[in-house]
C-alpha atoms as a PDB file:
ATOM      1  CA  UNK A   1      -1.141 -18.526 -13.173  1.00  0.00           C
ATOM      2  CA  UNK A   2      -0.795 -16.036 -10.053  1.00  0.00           C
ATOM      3  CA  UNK A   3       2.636 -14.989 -11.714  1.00  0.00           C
ATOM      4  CA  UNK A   4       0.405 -13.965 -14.880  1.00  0.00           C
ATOM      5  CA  UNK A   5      -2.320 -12.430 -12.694  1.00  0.00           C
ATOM      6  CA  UNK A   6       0.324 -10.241 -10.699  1.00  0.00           C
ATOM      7  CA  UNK A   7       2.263  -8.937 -13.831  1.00  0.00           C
ATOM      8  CA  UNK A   8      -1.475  -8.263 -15.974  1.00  0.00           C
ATOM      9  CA  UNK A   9      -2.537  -6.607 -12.775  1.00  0.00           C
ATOM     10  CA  UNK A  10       0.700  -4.470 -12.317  1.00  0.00           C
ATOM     11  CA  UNK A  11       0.870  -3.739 -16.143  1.00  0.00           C
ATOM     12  CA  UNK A  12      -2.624  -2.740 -16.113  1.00  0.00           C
ATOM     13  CA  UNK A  13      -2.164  -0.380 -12.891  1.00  0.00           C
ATOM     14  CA  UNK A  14       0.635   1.485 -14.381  1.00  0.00           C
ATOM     15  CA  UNK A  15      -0.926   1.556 -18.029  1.00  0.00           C
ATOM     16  CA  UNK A  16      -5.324   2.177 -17.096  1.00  0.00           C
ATOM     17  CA  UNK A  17      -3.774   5.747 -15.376  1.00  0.00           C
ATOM     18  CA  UNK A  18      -7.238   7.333 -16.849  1.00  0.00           C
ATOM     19  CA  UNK A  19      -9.594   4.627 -15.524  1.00  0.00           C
ATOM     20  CA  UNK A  20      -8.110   4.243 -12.105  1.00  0.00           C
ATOM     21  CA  UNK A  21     -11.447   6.297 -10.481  1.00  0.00           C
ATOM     22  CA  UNK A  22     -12.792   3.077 -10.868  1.00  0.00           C
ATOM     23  CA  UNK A  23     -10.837   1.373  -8.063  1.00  0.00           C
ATOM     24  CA  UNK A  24     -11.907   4.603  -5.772  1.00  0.00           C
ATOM     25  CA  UNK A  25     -14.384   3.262  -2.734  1.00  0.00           C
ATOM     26  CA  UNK A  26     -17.402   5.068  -3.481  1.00  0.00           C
ATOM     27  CA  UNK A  27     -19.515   2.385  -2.088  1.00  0.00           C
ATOM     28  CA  UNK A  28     -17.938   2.205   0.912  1.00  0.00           C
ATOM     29  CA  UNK A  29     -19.464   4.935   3.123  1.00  0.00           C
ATOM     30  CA  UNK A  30     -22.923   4.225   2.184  1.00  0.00           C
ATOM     31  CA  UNK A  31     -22.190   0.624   3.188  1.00  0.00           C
ATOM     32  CA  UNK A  32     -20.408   2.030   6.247  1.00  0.00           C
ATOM     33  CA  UNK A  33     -23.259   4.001   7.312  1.00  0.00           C
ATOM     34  CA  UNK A  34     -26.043   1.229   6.574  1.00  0.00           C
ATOM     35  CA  UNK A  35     -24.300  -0.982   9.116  1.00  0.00           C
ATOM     36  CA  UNK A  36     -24.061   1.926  11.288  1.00  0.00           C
ATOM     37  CA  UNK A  37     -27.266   2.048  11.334  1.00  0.00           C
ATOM     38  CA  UNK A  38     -28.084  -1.738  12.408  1.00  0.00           C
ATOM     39  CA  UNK A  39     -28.954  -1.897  15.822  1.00  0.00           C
ATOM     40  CA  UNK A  40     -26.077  -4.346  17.191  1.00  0.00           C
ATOM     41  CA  UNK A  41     -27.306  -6.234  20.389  1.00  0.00           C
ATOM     42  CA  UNK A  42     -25.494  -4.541  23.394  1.00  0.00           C
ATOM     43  CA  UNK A  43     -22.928  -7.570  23.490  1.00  0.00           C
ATOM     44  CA  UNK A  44     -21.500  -6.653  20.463  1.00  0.00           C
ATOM     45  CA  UNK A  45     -20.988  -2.401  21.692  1.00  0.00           C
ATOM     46  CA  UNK A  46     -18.701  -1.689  21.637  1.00  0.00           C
ATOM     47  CA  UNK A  47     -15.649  -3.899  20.548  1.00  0.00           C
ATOM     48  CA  UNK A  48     -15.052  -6.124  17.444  1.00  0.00           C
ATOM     49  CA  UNK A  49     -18.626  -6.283  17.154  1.00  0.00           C
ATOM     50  CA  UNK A  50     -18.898  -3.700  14.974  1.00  0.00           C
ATOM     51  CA  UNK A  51     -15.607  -4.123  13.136  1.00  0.00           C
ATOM     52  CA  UNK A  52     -16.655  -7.739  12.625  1.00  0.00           C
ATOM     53  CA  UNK A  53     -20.090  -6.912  10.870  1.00  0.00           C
ATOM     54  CA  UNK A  54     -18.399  -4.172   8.583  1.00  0.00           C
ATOM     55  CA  UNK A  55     -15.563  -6.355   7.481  1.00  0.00           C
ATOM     56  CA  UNK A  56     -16.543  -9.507   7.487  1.00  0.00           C
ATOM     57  CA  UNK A  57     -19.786  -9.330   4.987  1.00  0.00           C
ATOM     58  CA  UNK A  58     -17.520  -8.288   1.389  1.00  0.00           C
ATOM     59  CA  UNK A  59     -15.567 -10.484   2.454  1.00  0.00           C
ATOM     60  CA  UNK A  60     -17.930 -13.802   2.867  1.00  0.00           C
ATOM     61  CA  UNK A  61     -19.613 -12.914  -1.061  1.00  0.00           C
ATOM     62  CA  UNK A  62     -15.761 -13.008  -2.259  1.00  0.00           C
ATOM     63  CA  UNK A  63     -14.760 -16.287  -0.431  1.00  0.00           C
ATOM     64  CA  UNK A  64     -17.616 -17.815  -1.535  1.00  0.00           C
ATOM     65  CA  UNK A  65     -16.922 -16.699  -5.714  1.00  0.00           C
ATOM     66  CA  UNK A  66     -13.546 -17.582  -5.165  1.00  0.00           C
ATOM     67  CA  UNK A  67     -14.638 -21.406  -3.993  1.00  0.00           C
ATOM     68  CA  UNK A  68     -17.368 -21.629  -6.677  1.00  0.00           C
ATOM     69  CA  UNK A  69     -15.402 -20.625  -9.519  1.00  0.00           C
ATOM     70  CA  UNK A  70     -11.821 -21.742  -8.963  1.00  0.00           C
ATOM     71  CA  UNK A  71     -12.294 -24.717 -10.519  1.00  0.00           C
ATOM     72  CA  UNK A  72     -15.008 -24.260 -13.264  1.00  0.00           C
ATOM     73  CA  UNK A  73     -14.083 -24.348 -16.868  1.00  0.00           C
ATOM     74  CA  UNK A  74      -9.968 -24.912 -16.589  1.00  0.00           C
ATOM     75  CA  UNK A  75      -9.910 -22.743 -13.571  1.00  0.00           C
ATOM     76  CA  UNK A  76     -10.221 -19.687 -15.627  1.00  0.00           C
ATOM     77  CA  UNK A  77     -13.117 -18.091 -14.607  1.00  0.00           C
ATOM     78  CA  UNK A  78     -11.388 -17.754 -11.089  1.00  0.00           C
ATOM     79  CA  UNK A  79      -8.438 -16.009 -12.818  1.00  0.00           C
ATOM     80  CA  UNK A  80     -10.072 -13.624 -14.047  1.00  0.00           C
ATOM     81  CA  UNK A  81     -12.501 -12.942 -10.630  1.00  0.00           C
ATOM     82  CA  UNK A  82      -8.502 -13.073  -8.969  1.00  0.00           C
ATOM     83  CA  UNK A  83      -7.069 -10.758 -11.219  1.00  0.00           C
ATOM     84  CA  UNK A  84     -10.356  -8.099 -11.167  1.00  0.00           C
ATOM     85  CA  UNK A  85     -10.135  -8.330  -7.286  1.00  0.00           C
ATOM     86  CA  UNK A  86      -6.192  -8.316  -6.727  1.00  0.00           C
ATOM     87  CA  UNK A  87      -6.544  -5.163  -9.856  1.00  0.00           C
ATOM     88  CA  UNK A  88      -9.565  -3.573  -7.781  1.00  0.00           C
ATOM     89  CA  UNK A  89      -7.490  -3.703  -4.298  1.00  0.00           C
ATOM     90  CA  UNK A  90      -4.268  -1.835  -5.495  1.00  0.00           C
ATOM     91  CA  UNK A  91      -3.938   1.798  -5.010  1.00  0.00           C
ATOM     92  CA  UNK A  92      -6.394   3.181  -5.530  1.00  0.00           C
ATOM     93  CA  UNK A  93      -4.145   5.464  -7.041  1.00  0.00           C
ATOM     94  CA  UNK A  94      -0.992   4.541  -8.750  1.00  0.00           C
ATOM     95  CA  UNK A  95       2.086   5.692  -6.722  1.00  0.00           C
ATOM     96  CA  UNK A  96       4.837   5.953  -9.019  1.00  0.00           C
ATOM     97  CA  UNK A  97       2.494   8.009 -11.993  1.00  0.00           C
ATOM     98  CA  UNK A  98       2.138  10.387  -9.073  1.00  0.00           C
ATOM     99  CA  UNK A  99       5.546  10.931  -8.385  1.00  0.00           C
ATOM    100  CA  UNK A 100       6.244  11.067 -12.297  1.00  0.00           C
ATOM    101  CA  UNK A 101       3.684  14.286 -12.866  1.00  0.00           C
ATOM    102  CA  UNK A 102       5.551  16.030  -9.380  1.00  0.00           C
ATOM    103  CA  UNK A 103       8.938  14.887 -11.234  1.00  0.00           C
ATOM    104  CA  UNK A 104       7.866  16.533 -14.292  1.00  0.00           C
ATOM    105  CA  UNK A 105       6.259  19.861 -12.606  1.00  0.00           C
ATOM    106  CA  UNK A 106       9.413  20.317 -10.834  1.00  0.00           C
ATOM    107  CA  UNK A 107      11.166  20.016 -13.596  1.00  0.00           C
ATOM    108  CA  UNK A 108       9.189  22.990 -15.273  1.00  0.00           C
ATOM    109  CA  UNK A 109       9.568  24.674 -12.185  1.00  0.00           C
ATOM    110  CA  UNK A 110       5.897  24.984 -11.998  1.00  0.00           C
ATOM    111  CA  UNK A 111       5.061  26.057  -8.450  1.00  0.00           C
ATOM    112  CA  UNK A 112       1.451  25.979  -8.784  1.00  0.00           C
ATOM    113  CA  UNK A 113       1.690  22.489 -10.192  1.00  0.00           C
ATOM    114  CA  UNK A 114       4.223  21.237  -7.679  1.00  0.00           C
ATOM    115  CA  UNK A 115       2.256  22.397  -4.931  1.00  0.00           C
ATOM    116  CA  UNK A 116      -1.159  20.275  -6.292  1.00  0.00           C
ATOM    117  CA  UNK A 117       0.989  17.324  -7.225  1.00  0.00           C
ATOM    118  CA  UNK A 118       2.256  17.265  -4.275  1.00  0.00           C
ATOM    119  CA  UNK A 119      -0.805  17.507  -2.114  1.00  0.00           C
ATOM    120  CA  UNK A 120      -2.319  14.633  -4.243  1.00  0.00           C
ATOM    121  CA  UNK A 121       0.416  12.630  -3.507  1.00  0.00           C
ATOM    122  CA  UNK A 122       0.668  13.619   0.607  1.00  0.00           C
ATOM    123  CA  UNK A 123      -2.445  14.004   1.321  1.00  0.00           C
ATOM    124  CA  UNK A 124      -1.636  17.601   2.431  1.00  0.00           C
ATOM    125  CA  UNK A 125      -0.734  20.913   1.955  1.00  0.00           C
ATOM    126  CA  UNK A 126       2.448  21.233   0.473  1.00  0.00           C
ATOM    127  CA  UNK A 127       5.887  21.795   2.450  1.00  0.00           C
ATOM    128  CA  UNK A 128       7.540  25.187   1.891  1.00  0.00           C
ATOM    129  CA  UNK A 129      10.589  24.174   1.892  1.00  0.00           C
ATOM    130  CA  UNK A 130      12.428  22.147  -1.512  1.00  0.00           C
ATOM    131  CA  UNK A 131      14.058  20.290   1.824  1.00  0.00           C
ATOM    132  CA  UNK A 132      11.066  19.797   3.285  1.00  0.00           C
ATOM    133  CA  UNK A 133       9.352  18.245   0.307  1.00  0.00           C
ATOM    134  CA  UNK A 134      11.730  15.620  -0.568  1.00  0.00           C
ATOM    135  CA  UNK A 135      11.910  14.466   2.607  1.00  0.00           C
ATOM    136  CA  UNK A 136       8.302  14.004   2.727  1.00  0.00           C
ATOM    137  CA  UNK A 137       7.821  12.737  -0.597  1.00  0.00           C
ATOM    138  CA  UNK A 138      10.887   9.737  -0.056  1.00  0.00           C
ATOM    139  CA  UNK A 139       9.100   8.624   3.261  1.00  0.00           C
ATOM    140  CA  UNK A 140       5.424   8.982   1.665  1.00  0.00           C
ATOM    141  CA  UNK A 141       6.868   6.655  -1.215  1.00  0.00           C
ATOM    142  CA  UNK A 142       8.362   4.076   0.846  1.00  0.00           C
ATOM    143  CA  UNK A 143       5.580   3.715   3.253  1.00  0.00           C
ATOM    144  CA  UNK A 144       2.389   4.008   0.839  1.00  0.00           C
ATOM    145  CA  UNK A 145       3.744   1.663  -1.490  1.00  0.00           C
ATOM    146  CA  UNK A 146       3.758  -1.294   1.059  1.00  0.00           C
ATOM    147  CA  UNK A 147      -0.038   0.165   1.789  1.00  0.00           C
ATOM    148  CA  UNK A 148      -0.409   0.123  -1.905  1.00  0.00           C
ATOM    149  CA  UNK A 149       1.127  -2.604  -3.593  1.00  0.00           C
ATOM    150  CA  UNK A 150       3.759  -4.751  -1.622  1.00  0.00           C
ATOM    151  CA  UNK A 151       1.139  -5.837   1.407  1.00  0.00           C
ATOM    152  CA  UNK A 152      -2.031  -6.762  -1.268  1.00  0.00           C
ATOM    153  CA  UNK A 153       0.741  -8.699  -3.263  1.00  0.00           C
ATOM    154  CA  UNK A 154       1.768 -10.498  -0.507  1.00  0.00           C
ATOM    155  CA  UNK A 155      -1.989 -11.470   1.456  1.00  0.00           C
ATOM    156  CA  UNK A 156      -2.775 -12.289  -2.569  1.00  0.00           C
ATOM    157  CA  UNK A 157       0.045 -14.781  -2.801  1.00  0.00           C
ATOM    158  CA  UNK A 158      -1.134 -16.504   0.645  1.00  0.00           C
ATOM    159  CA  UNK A 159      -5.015 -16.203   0.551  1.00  0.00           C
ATOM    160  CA  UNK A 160      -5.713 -15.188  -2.966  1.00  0.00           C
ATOM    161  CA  UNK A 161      -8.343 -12.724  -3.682  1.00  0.00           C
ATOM    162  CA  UNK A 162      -9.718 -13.038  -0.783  1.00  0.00           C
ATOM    163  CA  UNK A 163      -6.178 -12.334   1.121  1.00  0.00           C
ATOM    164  CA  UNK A 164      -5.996  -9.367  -1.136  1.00  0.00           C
ATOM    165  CA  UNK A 165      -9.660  -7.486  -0.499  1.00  0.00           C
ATOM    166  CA  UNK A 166      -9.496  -8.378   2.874  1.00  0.00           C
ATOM    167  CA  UNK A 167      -6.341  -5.995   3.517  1.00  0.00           C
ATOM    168  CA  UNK A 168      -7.943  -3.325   1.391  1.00  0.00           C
ATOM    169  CA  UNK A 169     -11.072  -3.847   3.754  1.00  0.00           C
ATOM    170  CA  UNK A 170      -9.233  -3.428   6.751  1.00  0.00           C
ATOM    171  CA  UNK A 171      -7.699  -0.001   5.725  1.00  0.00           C
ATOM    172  CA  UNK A 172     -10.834   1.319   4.421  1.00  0.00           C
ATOM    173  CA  UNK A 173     -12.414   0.250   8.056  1.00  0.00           C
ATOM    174  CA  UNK A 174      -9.568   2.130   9.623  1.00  0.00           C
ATOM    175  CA  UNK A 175      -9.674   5.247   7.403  1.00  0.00           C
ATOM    176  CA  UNK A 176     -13.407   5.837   7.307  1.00  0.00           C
ATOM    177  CA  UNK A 177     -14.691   4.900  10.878  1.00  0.00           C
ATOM    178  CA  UNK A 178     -16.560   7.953  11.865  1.00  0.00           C
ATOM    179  CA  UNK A 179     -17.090   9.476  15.092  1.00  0.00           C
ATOM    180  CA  UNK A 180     -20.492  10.036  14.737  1.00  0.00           C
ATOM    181  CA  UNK A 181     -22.055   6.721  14.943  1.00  0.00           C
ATOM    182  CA  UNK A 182     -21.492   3.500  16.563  1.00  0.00           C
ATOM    183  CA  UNK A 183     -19.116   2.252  14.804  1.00  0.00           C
ATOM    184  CA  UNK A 184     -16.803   4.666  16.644  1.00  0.00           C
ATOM    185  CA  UNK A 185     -15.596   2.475  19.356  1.00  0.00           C
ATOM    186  CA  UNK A 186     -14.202  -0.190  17.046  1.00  0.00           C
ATOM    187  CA  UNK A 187     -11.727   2.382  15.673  1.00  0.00           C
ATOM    188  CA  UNK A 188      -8.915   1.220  18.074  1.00  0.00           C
ATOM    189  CA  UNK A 189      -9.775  -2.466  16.560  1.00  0.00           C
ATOM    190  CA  UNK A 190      -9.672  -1.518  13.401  1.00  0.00           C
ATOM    191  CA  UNK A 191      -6.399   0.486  13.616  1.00  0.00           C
ATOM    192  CA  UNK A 192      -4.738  -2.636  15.618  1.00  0.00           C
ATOM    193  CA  UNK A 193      -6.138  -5.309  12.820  1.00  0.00           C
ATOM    194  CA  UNK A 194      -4.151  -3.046  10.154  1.00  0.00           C
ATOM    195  CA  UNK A 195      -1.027  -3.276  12.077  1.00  0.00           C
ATOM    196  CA  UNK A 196      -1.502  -7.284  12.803  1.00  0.00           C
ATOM    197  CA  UNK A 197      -2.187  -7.277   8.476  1.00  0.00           C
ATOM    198  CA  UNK A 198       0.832  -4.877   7.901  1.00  0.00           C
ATOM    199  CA  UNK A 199       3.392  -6.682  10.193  1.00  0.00           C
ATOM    200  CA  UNK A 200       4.801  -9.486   7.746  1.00  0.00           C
ATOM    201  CA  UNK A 201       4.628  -7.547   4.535  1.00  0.00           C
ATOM    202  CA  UNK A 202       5.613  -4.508   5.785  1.00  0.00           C
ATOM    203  CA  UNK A 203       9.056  -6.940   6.873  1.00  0.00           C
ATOM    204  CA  UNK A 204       9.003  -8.284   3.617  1.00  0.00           C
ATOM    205  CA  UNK A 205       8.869  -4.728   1.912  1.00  0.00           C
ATOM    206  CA  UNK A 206      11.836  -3.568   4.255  1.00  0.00           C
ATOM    207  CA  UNK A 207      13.681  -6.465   3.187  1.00  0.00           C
ATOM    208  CA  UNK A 208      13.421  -5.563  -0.676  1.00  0.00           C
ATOM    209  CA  UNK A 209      14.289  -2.033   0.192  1.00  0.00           C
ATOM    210  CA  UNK A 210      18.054  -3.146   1.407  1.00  0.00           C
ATOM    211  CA  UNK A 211      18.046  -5.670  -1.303  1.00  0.00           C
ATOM    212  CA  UNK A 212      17.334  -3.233  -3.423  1.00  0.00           C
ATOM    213  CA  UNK A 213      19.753  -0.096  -1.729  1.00  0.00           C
ATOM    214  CA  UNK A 214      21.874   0.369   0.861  1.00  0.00           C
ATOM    215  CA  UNK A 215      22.335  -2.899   2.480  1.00  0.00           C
ATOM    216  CA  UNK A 216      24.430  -2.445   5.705  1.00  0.00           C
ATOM    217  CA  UNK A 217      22.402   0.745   6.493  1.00  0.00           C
ATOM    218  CA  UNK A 218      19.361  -0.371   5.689  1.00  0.00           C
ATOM    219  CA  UNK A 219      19.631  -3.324   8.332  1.00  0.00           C
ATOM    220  CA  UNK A 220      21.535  -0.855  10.756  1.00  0.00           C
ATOM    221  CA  UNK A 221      18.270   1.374  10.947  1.00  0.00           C
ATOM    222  CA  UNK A 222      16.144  -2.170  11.226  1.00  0.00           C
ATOM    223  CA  UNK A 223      18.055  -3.460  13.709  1.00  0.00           C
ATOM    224  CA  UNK A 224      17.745   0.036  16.177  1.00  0.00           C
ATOM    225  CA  UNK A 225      14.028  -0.263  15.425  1.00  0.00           C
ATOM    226  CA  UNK A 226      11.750  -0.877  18.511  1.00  0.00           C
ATOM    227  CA  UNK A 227      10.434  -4.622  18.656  1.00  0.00           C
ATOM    228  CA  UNK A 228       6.340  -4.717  19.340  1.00  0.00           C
ATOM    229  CA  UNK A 229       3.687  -6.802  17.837  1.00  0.00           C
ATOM    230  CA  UNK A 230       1.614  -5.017  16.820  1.00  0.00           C
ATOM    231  CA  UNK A 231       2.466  -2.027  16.079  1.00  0.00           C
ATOM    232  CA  UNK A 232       2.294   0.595  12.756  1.00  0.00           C
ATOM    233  CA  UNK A 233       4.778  -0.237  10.666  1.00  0.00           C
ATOM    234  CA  UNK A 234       4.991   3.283   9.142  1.00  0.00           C
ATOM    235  CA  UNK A 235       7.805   4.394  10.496  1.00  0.00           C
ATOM    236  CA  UNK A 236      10.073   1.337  10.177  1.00  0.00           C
ATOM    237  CA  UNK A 237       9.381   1.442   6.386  1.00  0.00           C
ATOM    238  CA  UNK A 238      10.033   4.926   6.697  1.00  0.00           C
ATOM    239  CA  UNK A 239      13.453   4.524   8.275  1.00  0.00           C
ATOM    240  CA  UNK A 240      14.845   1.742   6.341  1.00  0.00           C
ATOM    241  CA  UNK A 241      13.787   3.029   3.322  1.00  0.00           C
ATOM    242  CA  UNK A 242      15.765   6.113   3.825  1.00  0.00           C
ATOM    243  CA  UNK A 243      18.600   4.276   5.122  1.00  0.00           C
ATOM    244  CA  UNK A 244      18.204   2.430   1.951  1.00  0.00           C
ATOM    245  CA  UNK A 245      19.008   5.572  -0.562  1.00  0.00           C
ATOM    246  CA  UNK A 246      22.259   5.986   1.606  1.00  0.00           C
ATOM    247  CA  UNK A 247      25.200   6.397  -0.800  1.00  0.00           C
ATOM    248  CA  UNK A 248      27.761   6.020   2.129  1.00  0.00           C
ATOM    249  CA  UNK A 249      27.755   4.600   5.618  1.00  0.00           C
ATOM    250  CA  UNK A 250      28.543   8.247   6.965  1.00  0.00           C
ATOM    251  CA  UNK A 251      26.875  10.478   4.168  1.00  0.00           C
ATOM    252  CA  UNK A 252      25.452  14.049   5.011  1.00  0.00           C
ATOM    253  CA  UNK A 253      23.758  14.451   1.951  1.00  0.00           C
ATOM    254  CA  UNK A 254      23.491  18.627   2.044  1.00  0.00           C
ATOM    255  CA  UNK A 255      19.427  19.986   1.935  1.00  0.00           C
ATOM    256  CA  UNK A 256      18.530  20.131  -1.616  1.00  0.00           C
ATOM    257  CA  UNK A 257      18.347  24.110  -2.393  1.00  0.00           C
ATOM    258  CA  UNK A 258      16.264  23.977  -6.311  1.00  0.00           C
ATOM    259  CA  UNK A 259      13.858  21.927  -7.678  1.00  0.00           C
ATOM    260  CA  UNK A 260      16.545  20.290 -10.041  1.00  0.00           C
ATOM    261  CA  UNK A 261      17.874  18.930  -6.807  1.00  0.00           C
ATOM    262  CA  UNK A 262      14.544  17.948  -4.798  1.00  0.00           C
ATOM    263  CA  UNK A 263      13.848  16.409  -8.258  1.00  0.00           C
ATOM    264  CA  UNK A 264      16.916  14.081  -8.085  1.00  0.00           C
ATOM    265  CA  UNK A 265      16.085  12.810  -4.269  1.00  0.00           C
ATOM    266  CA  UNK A 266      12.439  12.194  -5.313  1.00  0.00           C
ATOM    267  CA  UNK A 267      13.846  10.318  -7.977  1.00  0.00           C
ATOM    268  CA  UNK A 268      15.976   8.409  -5.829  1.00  0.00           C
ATOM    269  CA  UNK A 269      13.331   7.500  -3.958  1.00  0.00           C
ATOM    270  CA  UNK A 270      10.759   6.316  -6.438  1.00  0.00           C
ATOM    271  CA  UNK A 271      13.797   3.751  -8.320  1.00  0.00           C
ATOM    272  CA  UNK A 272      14.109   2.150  -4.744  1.00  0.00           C
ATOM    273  CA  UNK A 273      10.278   1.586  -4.429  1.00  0.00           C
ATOM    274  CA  UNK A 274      10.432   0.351  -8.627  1.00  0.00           C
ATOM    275  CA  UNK A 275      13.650  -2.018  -7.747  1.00  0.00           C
ATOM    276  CA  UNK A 276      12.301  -3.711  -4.540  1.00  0.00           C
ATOM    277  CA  UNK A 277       8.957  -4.203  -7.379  1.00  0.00           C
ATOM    278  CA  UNK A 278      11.439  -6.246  -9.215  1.00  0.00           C
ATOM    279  CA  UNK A 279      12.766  -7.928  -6.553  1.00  0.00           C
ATOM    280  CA  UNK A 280       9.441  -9.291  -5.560  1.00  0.00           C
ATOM    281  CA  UNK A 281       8.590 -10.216  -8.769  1.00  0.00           C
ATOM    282  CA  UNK A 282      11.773 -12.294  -9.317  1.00  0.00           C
ATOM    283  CA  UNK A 283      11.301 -13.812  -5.724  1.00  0.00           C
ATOM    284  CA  UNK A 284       7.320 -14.878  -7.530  1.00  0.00           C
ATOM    285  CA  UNK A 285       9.062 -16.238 -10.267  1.00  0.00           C
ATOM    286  CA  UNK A 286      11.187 -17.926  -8.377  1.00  0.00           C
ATOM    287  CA  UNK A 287       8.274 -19.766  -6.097  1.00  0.00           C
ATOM    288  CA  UNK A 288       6.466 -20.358  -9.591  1.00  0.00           C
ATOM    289  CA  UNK A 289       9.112 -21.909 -11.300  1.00  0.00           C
ATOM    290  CA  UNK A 290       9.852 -23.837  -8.037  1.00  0.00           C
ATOM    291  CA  UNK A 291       6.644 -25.063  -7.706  1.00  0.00           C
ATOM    292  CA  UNK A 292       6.743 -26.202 -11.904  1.00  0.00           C
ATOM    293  CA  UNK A 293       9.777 -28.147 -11.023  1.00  0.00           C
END
């Protein structure tokens, strides 16, 4: 059943394209600002206190649907709460449909396009530079899709829906914490809980990259990557996944110079994230089919 759940839940990401608004967190900085708001006894300011009472509430209503209907009526009114939670904590938006509209507006040669595709997809103004671009587009790819995808597949597979809302929790803690109330000293917290959430998938994500590319290069750029726990696992998704696309164990690729050629590196880039997908979903298959034996 979680096999069905993941590939309904992937299909429907990559085909519902028009209705993905509806996975946007609207709700969440009204909730953030009515616990704000609460007057926390002074025990509990500041530290995990507030971090605690922010994520911890979504989280109880959801463990307690998942226990009430995971067995009721054949178990399938818990696949479908699992599948509209595990559906509800990807993206919000769909990473490779992004990089498919920038694909096609550099194609066209459409700078005015490019440049609002490609803010959409950074999350800031566009580089000037067709170097510059690709090589912030390839590391954007390879690092949101673990924040995307690969780390709510993989707290899914071990906690279920809950595993899967609570990671999407923790990065909406860490990205909306204001400065303006009192939920600003839990900030550190909340950035260090991401990292302890994004440690083993962010590892497992890595892994599927060298599956899925450059294998001796990819685990050369692991292996000179600095051991902490924990710690943002950005840039080590950043730098295997770029070892990943390496062609040759010595290549000096030269700087793209047109849009045909940034086109082809982004491209590169976005069938490594789409072949470590496959790789995980074999490896589910594989644990499903395992566990049917």
């Amino acid at each position: 059943m979680t096999l069905l759940i993941v590939l309904c839940c992937l299909a429907g990401e990559r085909l519902l394209v028009e209705h993905e608004d509806l996975r946007e967190p609207f709700w969440f900085p009204g909730y953030r600002r009515r616990i704000a708001a609460l007057r926390l006894p002074p025990s509990l300011r500041p530290g995990i206190g507030p971090l605690a009472c922010l994520w911890l509430p979504p989280l109880v209503v959801i463990g307690l649907l998942q226990w009430i209907l995971g067995d009721a009526w054949l178990g399938i009114p818990g696949a479908l709460f699992s599948a509209l939670v595990l559906y509800l904590s990807l993206g919000p938006r769909e990473l490779l449909t992004q990089t498919d509209l920038l694909l096609s507006a550099l194609e066209r040669q459409d700078a005015k396009e490019t440049h609002d595709r490609a803010w959409e997809l950074l999350g800031e103004r566009s580089p000037a530079s067709a170097q510059q671009l690709a090589g912030a587009v390839v590391s954007t790819l390879v690092a949101e899709a673990n924040r995307r995808s690969f780390a709510v597949l993989f707290w899914f597979l071990i906690l279920g829906p809950l595993g899967a809302a609570g990671y999407r929790l923790a990065w909406l803690v860490r990205d909306q914490v204001g400065a303006a109330d009192n939920l600003a000293p839990s900030a550190a917290d909340a950035a260090r809980m991401v990292a302890v959430l994004d440690w083993l998938p962010a590892r497992a994500t890595a892994m599927a990259y060298a599956l899925a590319g450059n294998f001796d290069q990819a685990v050369r750029a692991w292996r000179a990557y600095p051991y902490e726990f924990p710690q943002d696992s950005g840039p080590l998704l950043i730098d295997v996944g770029n070892a990943a696309l390496r062609e040759a164990p010595q290549e000096d690729a030269a700087p793209p110079t047109s849009e045909r050629e940034t086109a082809r590196i982004i491209a590169r880039g976005a069938s490594l994230v789409w072949r470590a997908t496959l790789i995980w979903i074999a490896l589910l298959a594989l644990i499903t089919l395992a566990g049917w034996a």
